[in-house]
PDB file of N, CA and C in Angstrom:
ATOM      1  N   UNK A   1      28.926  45.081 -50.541  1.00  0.00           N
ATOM      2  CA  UNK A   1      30.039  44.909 -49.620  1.00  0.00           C
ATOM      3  C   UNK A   1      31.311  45.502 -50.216  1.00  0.00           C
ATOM      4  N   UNK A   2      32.130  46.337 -49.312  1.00  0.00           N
ATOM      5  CA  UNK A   2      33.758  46.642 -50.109  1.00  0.00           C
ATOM      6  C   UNK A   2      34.648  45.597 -50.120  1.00  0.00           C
ATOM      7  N   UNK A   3      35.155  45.887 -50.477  1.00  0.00           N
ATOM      8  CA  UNK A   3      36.685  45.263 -50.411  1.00  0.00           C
ATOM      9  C   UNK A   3      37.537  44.701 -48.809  1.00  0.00           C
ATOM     10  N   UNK A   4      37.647  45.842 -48.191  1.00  0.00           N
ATOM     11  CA  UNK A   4      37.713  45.580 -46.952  1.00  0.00           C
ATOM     12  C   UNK A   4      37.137  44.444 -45.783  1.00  0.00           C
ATOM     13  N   UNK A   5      35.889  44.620 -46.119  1.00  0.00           N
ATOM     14  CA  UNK A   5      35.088  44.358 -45.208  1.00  0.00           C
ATOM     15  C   UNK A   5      34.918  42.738 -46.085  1.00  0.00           C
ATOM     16  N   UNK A   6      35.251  42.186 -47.360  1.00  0.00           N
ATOM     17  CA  UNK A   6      35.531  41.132 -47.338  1.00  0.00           C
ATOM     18  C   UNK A   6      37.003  40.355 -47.223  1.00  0.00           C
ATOM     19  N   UNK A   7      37.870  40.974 -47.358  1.00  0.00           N
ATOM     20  CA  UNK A   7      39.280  40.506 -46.492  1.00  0.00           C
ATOM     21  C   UNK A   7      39.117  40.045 -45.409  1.00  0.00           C
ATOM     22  N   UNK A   8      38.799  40.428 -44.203  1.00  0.00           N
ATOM     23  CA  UNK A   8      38.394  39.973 -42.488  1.00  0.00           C
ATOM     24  C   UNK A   8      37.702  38.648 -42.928  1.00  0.00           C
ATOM     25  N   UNK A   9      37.179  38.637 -44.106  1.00  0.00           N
ATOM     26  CA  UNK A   9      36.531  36.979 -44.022  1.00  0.00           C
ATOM     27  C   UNK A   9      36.901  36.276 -44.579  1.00  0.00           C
ATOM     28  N   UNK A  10      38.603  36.363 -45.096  1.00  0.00           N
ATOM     29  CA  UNK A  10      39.342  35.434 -45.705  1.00  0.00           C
ATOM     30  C   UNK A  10      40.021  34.950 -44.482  1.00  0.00           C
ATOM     31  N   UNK A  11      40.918  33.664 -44.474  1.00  0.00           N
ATOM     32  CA  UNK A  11      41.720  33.224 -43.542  1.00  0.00           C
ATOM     33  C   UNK A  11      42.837  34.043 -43.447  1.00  0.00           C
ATOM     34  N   UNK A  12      43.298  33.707 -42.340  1.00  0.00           N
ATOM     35  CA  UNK A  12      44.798  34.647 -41.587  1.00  0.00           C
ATOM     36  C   UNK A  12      46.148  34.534 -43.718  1.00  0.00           C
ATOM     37  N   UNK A  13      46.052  33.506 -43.497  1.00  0.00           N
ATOM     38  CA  UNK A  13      47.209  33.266 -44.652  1.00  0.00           C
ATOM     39  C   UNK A  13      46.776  33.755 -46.227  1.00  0.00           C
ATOM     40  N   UNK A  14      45.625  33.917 -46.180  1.00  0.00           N
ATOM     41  CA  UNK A  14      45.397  34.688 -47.451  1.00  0.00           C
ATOM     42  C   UNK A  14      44.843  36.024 -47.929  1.00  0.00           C
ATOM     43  N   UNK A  15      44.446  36.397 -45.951  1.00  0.00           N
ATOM     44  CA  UNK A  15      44.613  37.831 -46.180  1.00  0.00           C
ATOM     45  C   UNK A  15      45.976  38.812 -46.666  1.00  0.00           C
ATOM     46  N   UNK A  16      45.627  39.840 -47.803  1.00  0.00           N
ATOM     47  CA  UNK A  16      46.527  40.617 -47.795  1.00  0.00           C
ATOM     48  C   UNK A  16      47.346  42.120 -46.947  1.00  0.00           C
ATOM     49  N   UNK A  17      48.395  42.235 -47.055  1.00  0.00           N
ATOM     50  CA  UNK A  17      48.981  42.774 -46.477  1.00  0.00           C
ATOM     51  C   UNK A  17      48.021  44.191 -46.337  1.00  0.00           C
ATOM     52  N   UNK A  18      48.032  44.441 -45.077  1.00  0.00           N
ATOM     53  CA  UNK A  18      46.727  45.878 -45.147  1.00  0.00           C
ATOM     54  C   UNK A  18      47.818  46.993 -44.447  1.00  0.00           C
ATOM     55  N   UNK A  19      49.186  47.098 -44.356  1.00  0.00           N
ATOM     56  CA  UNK A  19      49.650  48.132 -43.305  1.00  0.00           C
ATOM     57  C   UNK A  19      50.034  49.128 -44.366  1.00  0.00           C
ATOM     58  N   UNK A  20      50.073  50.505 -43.910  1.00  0.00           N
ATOM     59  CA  UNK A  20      50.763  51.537 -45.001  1.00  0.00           C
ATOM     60  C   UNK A  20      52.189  51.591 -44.366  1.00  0.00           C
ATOM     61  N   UNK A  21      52.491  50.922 -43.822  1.00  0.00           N
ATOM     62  CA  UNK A  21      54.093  51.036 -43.334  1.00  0.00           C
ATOM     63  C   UNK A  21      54.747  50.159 -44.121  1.00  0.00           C
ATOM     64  N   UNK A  22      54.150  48.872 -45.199  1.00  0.00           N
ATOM     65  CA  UNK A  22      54.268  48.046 -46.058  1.00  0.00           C
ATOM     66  C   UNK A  22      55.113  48.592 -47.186  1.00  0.00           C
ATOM     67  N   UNK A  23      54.893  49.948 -47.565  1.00  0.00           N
ATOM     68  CA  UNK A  23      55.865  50.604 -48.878  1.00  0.00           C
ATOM     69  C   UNK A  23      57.167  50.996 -48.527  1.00  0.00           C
ATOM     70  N   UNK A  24      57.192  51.590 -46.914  1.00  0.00           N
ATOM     71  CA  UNK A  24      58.675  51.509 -46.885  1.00  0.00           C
ATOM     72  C   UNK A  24      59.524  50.831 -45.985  1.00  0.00           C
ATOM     73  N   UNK A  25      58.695  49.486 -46.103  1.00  0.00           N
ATOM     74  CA  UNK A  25      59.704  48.162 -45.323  1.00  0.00           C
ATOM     75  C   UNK A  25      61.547  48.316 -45.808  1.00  0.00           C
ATOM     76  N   UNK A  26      61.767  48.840 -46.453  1.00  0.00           N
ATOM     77  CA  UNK A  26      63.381  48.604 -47.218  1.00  0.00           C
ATOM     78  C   UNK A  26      64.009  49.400 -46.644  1.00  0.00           C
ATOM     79  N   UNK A  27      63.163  50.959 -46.370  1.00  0.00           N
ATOM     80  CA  UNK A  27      63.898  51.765 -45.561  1.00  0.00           C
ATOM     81  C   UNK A  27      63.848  51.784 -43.789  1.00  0.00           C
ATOM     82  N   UNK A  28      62.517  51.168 -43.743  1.00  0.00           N
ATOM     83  CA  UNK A  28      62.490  51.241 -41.844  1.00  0.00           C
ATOM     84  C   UNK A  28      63.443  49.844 -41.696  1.00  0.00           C
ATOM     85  N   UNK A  29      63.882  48.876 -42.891  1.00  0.00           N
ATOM     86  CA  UNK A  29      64.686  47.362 -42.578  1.00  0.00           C
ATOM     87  C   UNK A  29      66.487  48.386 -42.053  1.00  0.00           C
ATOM     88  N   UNK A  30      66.438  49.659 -42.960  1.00  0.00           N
ATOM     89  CA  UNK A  30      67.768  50.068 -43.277  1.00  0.00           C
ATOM     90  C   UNK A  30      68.132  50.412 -42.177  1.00  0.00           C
ATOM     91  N   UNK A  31      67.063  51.652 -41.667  1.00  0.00           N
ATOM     92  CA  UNK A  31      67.715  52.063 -40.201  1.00  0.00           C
ATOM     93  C   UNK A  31      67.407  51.426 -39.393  1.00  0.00           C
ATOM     94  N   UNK A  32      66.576  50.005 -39.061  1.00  0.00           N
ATOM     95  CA  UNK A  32      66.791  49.202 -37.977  1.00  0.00           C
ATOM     96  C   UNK A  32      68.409  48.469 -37.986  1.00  0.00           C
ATOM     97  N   UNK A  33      68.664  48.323 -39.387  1.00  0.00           N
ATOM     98  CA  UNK A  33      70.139  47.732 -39.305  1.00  0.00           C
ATOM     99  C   UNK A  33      70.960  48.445 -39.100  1.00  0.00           C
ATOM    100  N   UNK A  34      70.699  50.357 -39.256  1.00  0.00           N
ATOM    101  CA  UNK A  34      71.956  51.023 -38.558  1.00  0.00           C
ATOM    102  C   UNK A  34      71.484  51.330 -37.415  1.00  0.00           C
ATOM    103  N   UNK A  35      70.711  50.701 -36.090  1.00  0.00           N
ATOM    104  CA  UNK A  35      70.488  50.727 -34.904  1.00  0.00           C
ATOM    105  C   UNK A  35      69.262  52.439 -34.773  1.00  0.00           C
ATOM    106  N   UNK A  36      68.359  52.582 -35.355  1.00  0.00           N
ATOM    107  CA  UNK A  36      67.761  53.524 -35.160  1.00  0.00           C
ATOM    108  C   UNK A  36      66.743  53.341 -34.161  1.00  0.00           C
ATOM    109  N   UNK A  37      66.136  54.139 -33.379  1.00  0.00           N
ATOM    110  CA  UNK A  37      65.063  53.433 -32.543  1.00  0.00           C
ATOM    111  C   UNK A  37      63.343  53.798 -33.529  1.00  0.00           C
ATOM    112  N   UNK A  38      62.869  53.049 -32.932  1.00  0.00           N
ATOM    113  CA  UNK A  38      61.334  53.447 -33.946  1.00  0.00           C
ATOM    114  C   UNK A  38      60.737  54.517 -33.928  1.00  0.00           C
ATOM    115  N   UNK A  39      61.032  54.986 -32.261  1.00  0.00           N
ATOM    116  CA  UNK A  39      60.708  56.803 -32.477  1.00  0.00           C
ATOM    117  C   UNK A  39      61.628  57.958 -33.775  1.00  0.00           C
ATOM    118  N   UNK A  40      62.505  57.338 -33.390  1.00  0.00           N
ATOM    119  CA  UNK A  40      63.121  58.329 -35.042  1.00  0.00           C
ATOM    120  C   UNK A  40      62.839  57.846 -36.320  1.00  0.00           C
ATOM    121  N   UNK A  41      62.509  56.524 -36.784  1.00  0.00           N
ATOM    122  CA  UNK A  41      62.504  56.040 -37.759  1.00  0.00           C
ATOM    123  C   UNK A  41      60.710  56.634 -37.693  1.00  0.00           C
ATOM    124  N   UNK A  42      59.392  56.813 -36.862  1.00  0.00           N
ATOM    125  CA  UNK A  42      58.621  56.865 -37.131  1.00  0.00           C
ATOM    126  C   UNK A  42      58.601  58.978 -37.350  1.00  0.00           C
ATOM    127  N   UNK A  43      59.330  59.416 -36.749  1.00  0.00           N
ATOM    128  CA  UNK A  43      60.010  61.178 -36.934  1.00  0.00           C
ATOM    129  C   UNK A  43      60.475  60.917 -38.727  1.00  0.00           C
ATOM    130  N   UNK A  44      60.600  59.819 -38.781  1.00  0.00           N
ATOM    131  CA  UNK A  44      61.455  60.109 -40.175  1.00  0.00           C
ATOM    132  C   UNK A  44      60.794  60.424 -41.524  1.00  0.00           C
ATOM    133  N   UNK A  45      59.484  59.072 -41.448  1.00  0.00           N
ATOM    134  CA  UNK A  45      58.716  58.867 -41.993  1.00  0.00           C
ATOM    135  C   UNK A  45      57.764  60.254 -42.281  1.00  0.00           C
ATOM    136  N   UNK A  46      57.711  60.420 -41.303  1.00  0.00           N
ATOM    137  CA  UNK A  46      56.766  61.719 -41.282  1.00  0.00           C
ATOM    138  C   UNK A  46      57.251  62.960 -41.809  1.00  0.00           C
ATOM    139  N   UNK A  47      58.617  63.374 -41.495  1.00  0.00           N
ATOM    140  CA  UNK A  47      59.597  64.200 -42.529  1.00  0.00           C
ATOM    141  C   UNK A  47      59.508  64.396 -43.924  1.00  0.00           C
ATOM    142  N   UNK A  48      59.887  62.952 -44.517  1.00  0.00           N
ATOM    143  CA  UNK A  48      60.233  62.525 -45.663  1.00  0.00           C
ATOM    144  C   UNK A  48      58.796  62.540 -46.623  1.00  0.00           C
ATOM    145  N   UNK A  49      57.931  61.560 -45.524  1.00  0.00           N
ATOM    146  CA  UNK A  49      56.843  61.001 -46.720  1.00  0.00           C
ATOM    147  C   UNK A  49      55.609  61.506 -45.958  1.00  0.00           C
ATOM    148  N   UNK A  50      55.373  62.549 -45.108  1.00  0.00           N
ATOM    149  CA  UNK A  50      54.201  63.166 -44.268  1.00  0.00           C
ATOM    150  C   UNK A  50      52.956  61.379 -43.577  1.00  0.00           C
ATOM    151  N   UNK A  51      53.611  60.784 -43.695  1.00  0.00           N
ATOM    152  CA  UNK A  51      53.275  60.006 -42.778  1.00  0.00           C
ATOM    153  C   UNK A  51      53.487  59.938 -41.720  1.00  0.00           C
ATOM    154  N   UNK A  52      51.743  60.163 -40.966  1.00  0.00           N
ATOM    155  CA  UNK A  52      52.200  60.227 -39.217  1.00  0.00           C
ATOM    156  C   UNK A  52      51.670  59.059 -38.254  1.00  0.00           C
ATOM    157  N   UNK A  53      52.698  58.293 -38.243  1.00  0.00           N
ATOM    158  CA  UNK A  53      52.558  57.236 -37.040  1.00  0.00           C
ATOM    159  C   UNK A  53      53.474  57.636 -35.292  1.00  0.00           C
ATOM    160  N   UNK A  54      53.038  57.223 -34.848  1.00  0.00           N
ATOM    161  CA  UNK A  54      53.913  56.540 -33.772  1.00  0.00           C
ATOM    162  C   UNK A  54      55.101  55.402 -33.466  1.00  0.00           C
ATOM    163  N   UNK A  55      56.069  55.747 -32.952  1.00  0.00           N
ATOM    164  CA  UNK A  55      57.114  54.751 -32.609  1.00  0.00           C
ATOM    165  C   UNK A  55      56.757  53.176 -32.126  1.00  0.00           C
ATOM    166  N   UNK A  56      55.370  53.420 -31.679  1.00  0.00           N
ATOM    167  CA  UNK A  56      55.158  51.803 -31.201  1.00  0.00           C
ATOM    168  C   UNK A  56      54.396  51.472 -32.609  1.00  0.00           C
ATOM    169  N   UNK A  57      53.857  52.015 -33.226  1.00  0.00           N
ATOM    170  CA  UNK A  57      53.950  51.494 -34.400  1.00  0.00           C
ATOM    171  C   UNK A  57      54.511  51.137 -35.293  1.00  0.00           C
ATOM    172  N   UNK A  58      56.121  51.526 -35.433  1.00  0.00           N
ATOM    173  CA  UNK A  58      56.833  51.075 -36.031  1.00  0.00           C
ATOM    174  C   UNK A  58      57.197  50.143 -35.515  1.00  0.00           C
ATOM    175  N   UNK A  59      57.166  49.984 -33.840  1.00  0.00           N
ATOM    176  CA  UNK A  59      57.769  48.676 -33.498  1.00  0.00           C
ATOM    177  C   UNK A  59      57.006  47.704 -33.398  1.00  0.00           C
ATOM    178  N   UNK A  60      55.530  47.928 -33.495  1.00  0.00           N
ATOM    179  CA  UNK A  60      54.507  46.680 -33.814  1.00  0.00           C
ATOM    180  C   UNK A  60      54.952  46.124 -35.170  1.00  0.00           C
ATOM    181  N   UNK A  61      55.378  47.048 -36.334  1.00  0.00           N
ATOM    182  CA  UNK A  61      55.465  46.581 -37.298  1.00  0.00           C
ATOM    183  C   UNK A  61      56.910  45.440 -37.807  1.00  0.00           C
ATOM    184  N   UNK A  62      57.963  46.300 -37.034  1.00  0.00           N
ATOM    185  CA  UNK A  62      59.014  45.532 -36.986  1.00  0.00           C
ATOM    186  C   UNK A  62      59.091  44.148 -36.527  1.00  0.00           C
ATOM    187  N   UNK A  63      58.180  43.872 -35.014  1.00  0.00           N
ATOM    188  CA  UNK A  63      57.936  42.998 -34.283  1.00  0.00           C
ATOM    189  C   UNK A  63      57.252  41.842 -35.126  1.00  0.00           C
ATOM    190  N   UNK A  64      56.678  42.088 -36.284  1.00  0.00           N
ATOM    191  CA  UNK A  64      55.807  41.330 -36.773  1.00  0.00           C
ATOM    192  C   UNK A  64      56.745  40.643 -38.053  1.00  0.00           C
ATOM    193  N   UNK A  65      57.314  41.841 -38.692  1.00  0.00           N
ATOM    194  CA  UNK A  65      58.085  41.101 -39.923  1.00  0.00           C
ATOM    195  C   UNK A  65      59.304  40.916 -39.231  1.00  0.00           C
ATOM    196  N   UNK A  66      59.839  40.744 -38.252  1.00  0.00           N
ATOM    197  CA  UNK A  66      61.408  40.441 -37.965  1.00  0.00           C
ATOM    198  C   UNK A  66      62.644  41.128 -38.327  1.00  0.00           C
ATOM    199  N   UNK A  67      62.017  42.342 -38.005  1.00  0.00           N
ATOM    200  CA  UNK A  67      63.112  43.489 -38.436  1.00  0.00           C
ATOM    201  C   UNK A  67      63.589  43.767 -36.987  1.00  0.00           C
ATOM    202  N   UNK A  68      64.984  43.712 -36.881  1.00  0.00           N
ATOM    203  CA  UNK A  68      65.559  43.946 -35.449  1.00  0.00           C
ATOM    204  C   UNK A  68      66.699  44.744 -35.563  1.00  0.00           C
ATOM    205  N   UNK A  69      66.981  45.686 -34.439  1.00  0.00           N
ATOM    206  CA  UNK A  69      67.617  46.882 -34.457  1.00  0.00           C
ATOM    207  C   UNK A  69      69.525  45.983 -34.409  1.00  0.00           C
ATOM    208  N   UNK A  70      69.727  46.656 -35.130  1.00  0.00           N
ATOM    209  CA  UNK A  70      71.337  46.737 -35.545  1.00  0.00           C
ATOM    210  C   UNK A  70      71.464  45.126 -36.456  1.00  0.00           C
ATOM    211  N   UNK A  71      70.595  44.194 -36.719  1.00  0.00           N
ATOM    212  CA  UNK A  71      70.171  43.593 -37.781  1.00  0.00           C
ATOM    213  C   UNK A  71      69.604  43.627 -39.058  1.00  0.00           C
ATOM    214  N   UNK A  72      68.458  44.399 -39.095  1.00  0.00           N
ATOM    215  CA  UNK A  72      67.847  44.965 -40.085  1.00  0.00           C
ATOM    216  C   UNK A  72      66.794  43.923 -40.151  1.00  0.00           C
ATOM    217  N   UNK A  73      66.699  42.900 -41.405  1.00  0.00           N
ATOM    218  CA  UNK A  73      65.683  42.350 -41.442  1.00  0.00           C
ATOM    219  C   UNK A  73      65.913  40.502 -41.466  1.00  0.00           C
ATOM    220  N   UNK A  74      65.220  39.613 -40.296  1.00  0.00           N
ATOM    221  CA  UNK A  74      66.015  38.825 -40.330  1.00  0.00           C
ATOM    222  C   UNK A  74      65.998  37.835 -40.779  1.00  0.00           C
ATOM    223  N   UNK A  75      66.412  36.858 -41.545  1.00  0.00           N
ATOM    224  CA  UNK A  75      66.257  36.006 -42.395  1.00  0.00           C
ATOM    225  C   UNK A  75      65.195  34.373 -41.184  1.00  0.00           C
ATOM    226  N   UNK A  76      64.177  33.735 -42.509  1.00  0.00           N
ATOM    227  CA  UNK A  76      63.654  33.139 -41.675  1.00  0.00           C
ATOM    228  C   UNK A  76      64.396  31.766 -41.074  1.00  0.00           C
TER     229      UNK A  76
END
């Protein structure tokens, strides 16, 4: 068995973090706090670090850790 395929059979709270959008939470937190939308922040990514997502992926991701536009990242 890999690695993977035993994570899915840990519980929700002790699975680990599996997203590659995870390394640059500090910078997609930055330009959500200077009001960027996720389509540019996901244009950005792909620029900078040849990572190619989609804008609703950045905003699935935001949506999940509480990163909100012209906030950044929001305290719990």
């Amino acid at each position: 068995m890999d690695s993977l395929s035993l994570t899915f059979k840990l519980p929700k709270h002790v699975r680990p973090n599996l997203s590659q959008l995870e390394a640059f939470r500090s910078e997609i937190a930055l330009a959500r706090h200077r009001k960027w939308s996720c389509r540019a922040i996901a244009e950005l990514l792909h620029e900078c670090h040849g990572l190619h997502v989609s804008g609703r992926t950045v905003a699935y991701f935001c949506e999940r850790r509480g990163l909100v536009k012209g906030i950044g990242e929001r305290l719990a």
